[in-house]
C-alpha atoms as a PDB file:
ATOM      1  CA  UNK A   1       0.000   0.000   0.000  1.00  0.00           C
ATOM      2  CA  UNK A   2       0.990   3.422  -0.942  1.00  0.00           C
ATOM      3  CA  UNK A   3       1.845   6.229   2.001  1.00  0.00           C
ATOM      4  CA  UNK A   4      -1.122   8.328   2.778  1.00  0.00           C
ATOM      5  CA  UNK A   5      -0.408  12.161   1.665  1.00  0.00           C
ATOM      6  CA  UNK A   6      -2.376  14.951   3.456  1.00  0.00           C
ATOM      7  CA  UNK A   7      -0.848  17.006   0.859  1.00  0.00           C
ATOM      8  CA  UNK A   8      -4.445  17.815  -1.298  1.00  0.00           C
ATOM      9  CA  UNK A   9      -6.486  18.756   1.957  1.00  0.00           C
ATOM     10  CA  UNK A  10      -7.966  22.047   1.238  1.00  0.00           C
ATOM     11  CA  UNK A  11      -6.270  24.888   3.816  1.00  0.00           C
ATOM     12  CA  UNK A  12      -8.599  26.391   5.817  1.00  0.00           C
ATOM     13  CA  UNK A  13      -7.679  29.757   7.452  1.00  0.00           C
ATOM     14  CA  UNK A  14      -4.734  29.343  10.043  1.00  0.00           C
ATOM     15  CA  UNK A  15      -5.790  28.671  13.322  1.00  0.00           C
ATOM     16  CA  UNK A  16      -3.601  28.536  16.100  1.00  0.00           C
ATOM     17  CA  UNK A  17      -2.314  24.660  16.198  1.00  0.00           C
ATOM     18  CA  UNK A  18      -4.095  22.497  18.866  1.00  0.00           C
ATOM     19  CA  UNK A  19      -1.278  19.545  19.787  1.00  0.00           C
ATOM     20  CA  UNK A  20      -3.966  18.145  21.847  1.00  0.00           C
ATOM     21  CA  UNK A  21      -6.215  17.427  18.784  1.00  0.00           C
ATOM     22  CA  UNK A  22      -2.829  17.104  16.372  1.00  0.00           C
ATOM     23  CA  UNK A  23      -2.180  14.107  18.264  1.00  0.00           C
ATOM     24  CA  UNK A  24      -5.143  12.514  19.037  1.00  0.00           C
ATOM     25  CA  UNK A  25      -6.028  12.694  15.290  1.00  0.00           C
ATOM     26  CA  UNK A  26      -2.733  10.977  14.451  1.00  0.00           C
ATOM     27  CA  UNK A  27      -3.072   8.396  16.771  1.00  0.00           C
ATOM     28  CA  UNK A  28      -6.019   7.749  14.942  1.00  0.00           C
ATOM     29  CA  UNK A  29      -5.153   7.406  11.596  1.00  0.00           C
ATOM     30  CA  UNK A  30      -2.068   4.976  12.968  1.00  0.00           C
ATOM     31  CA  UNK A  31      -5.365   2.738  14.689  1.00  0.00           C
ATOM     32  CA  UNK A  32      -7.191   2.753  11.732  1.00  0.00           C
ATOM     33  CA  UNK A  33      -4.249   2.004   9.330  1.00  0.00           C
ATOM     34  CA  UNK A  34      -3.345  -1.251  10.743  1.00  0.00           C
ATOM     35  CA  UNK A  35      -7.057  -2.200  10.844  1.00  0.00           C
ATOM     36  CA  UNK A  36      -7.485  -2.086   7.265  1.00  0.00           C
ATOM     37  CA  UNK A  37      -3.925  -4.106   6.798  1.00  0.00           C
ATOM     38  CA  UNK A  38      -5.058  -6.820   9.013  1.00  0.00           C
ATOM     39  CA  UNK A  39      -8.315  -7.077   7.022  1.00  0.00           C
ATOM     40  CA  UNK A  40      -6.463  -7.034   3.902  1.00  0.00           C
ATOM     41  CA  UNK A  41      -4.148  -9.683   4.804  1.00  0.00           C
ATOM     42  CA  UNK A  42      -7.181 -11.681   6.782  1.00  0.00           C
ATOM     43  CA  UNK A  43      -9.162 -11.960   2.698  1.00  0.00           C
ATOM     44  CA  UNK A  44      -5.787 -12.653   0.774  1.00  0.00           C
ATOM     45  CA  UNK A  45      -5.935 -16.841  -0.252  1.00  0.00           C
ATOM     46  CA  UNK A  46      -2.979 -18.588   0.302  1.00  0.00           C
ATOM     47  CA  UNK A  47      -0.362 -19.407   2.792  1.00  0.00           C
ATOM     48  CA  UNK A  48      -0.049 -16.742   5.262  1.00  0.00           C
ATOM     49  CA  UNK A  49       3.603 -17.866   6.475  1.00  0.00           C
ATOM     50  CA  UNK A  50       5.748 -16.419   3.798  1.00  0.00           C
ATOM     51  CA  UNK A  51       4.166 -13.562   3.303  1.00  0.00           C
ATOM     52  CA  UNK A  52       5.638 -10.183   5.019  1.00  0.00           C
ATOM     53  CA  UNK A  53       3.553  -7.425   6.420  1.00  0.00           C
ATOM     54  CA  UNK A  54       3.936  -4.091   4.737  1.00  0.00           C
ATOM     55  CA  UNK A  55       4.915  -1.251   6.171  1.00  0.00           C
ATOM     56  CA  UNK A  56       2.912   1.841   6.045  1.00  0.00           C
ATOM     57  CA  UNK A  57       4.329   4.889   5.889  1.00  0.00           C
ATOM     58  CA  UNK A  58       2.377   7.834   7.491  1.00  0.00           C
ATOM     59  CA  UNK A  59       3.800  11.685   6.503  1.00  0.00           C
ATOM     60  CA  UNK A  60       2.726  14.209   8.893  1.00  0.00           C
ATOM     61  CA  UNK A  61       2.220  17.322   8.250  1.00  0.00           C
ATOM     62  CA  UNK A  62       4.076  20.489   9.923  1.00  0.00           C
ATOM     63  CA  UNK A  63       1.767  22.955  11.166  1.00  0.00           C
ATOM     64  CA  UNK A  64       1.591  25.961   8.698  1.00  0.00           C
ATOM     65  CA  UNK A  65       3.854  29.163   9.733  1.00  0.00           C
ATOM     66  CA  UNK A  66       2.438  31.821  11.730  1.00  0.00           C
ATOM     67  CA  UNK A  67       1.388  34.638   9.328  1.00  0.00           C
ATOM     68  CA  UNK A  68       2.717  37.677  10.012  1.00  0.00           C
ATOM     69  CA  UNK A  69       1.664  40.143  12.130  1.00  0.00           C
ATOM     70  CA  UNK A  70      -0.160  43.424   9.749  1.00  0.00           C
ATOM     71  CA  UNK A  71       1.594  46.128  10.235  1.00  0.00           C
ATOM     72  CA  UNK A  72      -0.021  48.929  12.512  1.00  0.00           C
ATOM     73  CA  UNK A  73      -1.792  51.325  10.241  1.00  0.00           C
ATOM     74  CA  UNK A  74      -0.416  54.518   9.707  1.00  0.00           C
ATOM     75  CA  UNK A  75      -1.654  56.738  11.739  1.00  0.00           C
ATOM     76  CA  UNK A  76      -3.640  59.987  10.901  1.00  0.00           C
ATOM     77  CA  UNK A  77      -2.238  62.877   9.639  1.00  0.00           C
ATOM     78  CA  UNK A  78      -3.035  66.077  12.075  1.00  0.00           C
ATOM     79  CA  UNK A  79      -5.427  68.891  10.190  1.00  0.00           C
ATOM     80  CA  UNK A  80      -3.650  71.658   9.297  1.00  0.00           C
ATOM     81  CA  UNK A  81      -3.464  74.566  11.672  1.00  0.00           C
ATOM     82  CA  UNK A  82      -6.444  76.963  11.171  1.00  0.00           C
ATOM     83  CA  UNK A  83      -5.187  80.665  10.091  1.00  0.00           C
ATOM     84  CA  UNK A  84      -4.623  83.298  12.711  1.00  0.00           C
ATOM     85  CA  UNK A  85      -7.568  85.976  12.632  1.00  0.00           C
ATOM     86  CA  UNK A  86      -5.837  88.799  11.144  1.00  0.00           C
ATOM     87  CA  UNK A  87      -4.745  91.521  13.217  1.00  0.00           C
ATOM     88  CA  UNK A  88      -7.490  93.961  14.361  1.00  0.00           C
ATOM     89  CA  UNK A  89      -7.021  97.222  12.283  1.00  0.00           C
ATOM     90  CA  UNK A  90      -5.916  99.936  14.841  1.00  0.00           C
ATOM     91  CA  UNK A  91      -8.761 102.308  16.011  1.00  0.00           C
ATOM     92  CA  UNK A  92      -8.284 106.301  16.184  1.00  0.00           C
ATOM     93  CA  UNK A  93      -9.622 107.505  19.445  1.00  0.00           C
ATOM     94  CA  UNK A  94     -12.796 109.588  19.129  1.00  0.00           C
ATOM     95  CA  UNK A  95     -11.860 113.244  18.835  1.00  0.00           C
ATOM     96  CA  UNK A  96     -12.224 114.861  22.044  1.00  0.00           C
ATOM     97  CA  UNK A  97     -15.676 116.869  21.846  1.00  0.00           C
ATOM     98  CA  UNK A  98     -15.570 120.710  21.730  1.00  0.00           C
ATOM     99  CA  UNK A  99     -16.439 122.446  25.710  1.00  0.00           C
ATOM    100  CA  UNK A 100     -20.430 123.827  25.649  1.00  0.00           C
ATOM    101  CA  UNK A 101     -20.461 127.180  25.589  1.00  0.00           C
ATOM    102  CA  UNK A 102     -20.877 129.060  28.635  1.00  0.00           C
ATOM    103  CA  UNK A 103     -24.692 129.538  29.986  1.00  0.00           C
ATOM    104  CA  UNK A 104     -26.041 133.129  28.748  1.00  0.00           C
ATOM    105  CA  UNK A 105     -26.621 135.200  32.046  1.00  0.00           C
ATOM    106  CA  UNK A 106     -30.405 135.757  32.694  1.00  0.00           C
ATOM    107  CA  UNK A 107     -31.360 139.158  32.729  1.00  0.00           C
ATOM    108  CA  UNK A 108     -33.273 140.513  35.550  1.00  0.00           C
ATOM    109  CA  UNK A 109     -36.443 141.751  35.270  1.00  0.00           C
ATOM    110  CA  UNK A 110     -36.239 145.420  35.761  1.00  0.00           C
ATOM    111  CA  UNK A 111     -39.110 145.873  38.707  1.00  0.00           C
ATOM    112  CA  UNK A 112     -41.585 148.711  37.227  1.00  0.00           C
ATOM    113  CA  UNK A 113     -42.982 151.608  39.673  1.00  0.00           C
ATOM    114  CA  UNK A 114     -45.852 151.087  41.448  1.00  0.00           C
ATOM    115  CA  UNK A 115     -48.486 153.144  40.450  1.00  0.00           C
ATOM    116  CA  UNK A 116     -49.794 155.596  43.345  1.00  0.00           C
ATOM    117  CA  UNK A 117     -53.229 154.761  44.072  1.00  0.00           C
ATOM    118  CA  UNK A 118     -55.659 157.514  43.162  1.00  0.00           C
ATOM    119  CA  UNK A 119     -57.920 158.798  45.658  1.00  0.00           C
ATOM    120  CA  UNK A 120     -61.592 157.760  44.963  1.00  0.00           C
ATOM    121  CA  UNK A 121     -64.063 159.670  44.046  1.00  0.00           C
ATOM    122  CA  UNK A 122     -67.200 159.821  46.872  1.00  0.00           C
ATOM    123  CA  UNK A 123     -70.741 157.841  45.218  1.00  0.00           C
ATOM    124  CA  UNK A 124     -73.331 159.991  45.633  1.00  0.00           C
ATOM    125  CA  UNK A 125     -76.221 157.751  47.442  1.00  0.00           C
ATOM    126  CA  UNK A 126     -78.969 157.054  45.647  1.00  0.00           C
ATOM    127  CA  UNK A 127     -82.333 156.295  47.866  1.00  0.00           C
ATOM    128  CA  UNK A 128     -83.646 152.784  46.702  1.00  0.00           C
ATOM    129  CA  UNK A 129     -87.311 152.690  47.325  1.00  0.00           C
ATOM    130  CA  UNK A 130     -88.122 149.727  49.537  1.00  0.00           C
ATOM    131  CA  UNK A 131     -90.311 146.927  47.589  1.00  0.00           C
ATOM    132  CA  UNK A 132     -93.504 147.115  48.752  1.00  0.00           C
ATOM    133  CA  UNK A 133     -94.847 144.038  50.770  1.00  0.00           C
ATOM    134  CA  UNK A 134     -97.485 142.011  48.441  1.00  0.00           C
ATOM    135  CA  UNK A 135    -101.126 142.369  48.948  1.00  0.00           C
ATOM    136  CA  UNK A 136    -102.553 139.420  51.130  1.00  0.00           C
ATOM    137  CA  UNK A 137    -104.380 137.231  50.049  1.00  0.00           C
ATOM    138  CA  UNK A 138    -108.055 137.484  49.406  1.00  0.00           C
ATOM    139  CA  UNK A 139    -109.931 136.123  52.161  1.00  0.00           C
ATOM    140  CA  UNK A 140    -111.785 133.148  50.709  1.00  0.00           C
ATOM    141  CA  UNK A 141    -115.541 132.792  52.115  1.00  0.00           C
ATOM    142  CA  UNK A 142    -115.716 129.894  54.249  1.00  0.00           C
ATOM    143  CA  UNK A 143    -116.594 126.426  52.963  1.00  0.00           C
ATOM    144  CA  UNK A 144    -119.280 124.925  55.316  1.00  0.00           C
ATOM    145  CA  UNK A 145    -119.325 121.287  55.941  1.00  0.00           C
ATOM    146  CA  UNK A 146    -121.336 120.221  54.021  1.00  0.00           C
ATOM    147  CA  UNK A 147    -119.706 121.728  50.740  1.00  0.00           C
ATOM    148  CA  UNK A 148    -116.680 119.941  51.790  1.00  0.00           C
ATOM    149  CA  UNK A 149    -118.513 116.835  52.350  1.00  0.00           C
ATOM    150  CA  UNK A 150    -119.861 116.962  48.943  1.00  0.00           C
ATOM    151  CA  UNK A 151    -116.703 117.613  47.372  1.00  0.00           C
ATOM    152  CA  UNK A 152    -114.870 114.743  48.729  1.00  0.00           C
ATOM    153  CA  UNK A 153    -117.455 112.211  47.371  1.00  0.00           C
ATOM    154  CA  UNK A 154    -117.290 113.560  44.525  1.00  0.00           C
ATOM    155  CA  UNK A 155    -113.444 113.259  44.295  1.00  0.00           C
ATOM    156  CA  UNK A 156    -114.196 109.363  46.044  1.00  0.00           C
ATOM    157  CA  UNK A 157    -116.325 109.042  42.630  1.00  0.00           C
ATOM    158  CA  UNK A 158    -113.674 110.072  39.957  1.00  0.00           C
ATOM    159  CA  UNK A 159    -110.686 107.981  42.254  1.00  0.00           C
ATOM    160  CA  UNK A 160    -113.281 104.981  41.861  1.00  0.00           C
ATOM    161  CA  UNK A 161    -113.726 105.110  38.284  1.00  0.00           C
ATOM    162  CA  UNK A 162    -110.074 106.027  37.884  1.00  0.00           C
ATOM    163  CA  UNK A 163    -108.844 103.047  39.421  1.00  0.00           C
ATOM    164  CA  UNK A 164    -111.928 100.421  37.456  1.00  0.00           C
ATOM    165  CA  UNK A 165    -110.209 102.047  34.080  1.00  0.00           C
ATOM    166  CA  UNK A 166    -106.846 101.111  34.952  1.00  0.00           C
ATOM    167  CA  UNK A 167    -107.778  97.619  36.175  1.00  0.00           C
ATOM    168  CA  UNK A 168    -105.978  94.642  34.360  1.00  0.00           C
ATOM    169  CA  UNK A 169    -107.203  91.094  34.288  1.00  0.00           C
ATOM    170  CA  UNK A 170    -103.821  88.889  34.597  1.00  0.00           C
ATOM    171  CA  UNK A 171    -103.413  85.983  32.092  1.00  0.00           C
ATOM    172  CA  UNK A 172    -103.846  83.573  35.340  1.00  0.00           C
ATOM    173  CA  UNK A 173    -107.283  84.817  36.423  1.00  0.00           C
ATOM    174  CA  UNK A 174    -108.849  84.559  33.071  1.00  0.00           C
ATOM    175  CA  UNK A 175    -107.665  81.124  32.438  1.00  0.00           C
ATOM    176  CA  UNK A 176    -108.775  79.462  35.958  1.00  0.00           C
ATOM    177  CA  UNK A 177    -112.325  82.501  35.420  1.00  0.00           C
ATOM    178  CA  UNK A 178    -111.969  83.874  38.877  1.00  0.00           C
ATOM    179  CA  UNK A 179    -113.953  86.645  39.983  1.00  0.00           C
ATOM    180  CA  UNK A 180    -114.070  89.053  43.105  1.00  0.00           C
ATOM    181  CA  UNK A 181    -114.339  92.187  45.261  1.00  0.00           C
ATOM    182  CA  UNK A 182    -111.395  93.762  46.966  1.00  0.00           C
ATOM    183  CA  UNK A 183    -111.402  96.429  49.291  1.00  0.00           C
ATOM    184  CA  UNK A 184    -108.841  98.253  49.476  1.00  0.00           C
ATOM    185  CA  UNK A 185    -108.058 102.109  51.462  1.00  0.00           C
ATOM    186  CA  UNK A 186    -106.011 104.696  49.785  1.00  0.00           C
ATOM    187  CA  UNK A 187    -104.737 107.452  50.918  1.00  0.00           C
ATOM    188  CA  UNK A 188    -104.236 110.786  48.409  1.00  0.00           C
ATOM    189  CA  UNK A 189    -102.041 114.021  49.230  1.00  0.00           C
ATOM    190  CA  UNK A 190    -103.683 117.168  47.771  1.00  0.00           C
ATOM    191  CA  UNK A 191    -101.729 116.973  45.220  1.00  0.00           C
ATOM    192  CA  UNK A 192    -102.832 113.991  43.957  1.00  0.00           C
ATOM    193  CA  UNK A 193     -99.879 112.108  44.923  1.00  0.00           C
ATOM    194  CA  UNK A 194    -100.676 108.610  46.207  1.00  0.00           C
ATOM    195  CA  UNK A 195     -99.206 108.327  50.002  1.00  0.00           C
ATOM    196  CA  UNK A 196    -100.112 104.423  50.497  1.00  0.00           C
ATOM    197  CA  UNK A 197    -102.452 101.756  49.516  1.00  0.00           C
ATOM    198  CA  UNK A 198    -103.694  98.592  51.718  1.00  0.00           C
ATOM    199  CA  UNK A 199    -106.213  95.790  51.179  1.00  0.00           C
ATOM    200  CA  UNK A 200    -108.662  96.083  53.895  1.00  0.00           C
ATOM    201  CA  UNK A 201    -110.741  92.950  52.803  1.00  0.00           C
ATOM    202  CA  UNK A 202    -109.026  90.860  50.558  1.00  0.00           C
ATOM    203  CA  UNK A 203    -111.644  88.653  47.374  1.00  0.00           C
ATOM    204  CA  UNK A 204    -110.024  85.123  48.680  1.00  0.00           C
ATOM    205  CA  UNK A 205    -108.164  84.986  45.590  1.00  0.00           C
ATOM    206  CA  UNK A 206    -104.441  86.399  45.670  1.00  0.00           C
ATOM    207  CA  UNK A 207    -104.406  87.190  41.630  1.00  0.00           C
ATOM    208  CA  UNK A 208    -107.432  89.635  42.154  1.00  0.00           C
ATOM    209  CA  UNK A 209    -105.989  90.924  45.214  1.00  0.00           C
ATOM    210  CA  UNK A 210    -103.120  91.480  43.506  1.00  0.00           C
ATOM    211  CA  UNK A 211    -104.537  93.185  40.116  1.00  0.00           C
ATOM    212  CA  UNK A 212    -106.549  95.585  42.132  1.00  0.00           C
ATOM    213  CA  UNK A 213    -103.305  97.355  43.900  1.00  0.00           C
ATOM    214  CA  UNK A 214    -101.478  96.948  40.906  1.00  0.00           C
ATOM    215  CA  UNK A 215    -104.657  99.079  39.493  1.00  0.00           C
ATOM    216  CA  UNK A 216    -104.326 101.556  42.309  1.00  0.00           C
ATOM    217  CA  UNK A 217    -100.787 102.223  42.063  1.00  0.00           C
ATOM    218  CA  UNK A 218    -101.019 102.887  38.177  1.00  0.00           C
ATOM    219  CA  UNK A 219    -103.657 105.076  38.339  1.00  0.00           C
ATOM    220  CA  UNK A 220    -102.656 109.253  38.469  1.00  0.00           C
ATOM    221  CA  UNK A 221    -104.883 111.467  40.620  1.00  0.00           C
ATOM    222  CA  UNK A 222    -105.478 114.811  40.015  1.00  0.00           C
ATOM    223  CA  UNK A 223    -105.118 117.319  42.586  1.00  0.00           C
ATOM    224  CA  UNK A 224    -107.579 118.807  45.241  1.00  0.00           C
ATOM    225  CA  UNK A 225    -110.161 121.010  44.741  1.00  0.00           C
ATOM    226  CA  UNK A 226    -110.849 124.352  46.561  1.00  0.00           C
ATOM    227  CA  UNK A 227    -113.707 123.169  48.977  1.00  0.00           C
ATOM    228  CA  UNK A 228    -111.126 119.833  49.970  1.00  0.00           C
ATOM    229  CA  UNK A 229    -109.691 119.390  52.824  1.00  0.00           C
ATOM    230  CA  UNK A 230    -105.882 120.980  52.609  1.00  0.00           C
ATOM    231  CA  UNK A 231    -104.013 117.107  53.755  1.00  0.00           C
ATOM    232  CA  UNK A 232    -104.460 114.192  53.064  1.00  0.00           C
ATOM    233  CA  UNK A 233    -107.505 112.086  52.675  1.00  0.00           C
ATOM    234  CA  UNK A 234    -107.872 108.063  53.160  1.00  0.00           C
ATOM    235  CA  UNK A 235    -110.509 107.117  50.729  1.00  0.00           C
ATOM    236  CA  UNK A 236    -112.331 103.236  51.053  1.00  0.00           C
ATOM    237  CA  UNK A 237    -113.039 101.618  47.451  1.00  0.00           C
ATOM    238  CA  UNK A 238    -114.226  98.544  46.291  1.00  0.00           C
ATOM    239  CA  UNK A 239    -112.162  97.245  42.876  1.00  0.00           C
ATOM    240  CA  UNK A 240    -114.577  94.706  41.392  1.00  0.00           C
ATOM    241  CA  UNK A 241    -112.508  91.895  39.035  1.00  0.00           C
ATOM    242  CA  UNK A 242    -113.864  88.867  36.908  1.00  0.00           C
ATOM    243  CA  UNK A 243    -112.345  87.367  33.519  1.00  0.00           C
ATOM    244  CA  UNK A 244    -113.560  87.405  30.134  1.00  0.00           C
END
C-alpha cells in the first residue's frame, strides 16, 4: 500500500495549532491504518507464512507558519493649523468733543414803579325805594261742611272710576275665570300724589288681590279742589274683578 499524503487537503484559514487534537487525530489514523492491513491480509488466499507485512508509511504534516503580524496602520495625519484671525485694524480715538459754551446770564427783570393809588371819588347815594310788601291774600268765604262733604265724594267718585279704568285682568285669572271684590283704602295728598295703599278685605283669591293694587298704584290722581280738605284724605273703594 501506498503512504497516505495529506498534501491535497484544502487549507482552511490558520488557526492557532491544537497539539492536543494534532495528536489525538494521528493516533487515529495509525489505529485505523493497521485495521485495514489486518483485514487485507485476513481476505488474501494462500499461505499466510511467507508472506511479510507491509509497512505503512504515514507523513505528517508540519503545522503551517504563523502569518505575520499586519503592520499597525499609519496613523492619521493632524489637520492643518487653522489661520490666525488677522490683526485687528488699529482704532483712532474719538476726537475729544468741543467744551459747551458758557450759559447766557439771565437778565433781571427790571421791577416797574408802582403806580400811586388815586384817591376815589365819593358815590353819591342814591335812595332805593323799599319793595312794597305784596297784597294778602283774598280772604276766601268759608266752605261749610257740608260743601266739603260733597266735594270729597265727589273726588271718592272720579278715584273709583279712575282706578276700574286702569284695572288689568292677569293671564292667570282669566284662564282658571276667577272673579271678586277687593277692598282696598287709599290714601291721596292734595296733590294727587298717592301716600299708600292697603287691602282692607281681601276677594279670597291672591291674583285679584293682587290686580286691584297693581290698578291703584297705576292710576294718576289729580289734585284737590278748593272746597277739599288741605291734607291728606284716606278714601275706602271697592275694585270689582272677573275674567272674560
Amino acid at each position: 500500500m501506498s503512504g497516505v499524503s495529506m498534501a491535497g487537503r484544502a487549507r482552511l484559514p490558520y488557526q492557532e495549532p491544537d497539539r492536543f487534537g494534532f495528536a489525538l487525530v494521528a493516533a487515529l489514523l495509525v489505529e485505523a491504518a493497521a485495521t485495514l492491513a489486518f483485514v487485507h491480509f485476513a481476505n488474501q488466499p494462500g499461505p499466510v507464512a511467507n508472506h511479510r507485512p507491509r509497512i505503512m508509511k504515514i507523513q505528517m504534516m508540519a503545522p503551517p507558519p504563523k502569518p505575520k503580524p499586519l503592520p499597525p496602520p499609519p496613523k492619521p495625519m493632524p489637520p492643518p493649523p487653522k489661520p490666525l484671525p488677522p490683526p485687528p485694524l488699529p482704532v483712532a480715538p474719538p476726537k475729544p468733543l468741543p467744551p459747551p459754551p458758557p450759559p447766557k446770564p439771565i437778565p433781571r427783570p427790571v421791577p416797574r414803579p408802582i403806580p400811586k393809588p388815586h384817591p376815589m371819588k365819593p358815590v353819591p347815594h342814591i335812595a332805593v325805594p323799599r319793595p312794597q310788601p305784596p297784597p294778602p291774600p283774598p280772604v276766601q268765604p268759608a266752605v261749610s261742611a257740608a260743601e266739603v262733604e260733597s266735594a270729597t265724594a265727589r273726588y271718592a267718585a272720579l278715584v273709583h272710576s279712575s282706578v276700574q279704568a286702569d284695572l288689568h285682568v292677569p293671564a292667570m285669572v282669566q284662564m282658571m275665570h276667577l272673579r271678586g271684590v277687593t277692598t282696598v283704602s287709599i290714601t291721596i295728598a292734595p296733590s294727587g300724589a298717592l301716600v299708600g295703599v292697603s287691602v282692607l278685605r281681601s276677594s279670597g283669591a291672591p291674583p285679584i288681590d293682587q290686580a286691584a293694587l297693581a290698578a291703584v298704584r297705576a292710576t294718576r290722581f289729580p289734585p284737590f279742589s278748593g272746597k277739599m280738605p288741605h291734607h291728606a284724605v284716606s278714601f275706602t273703594l271697592q275694585v270689582k274683578l272677573r275674567a272674560g
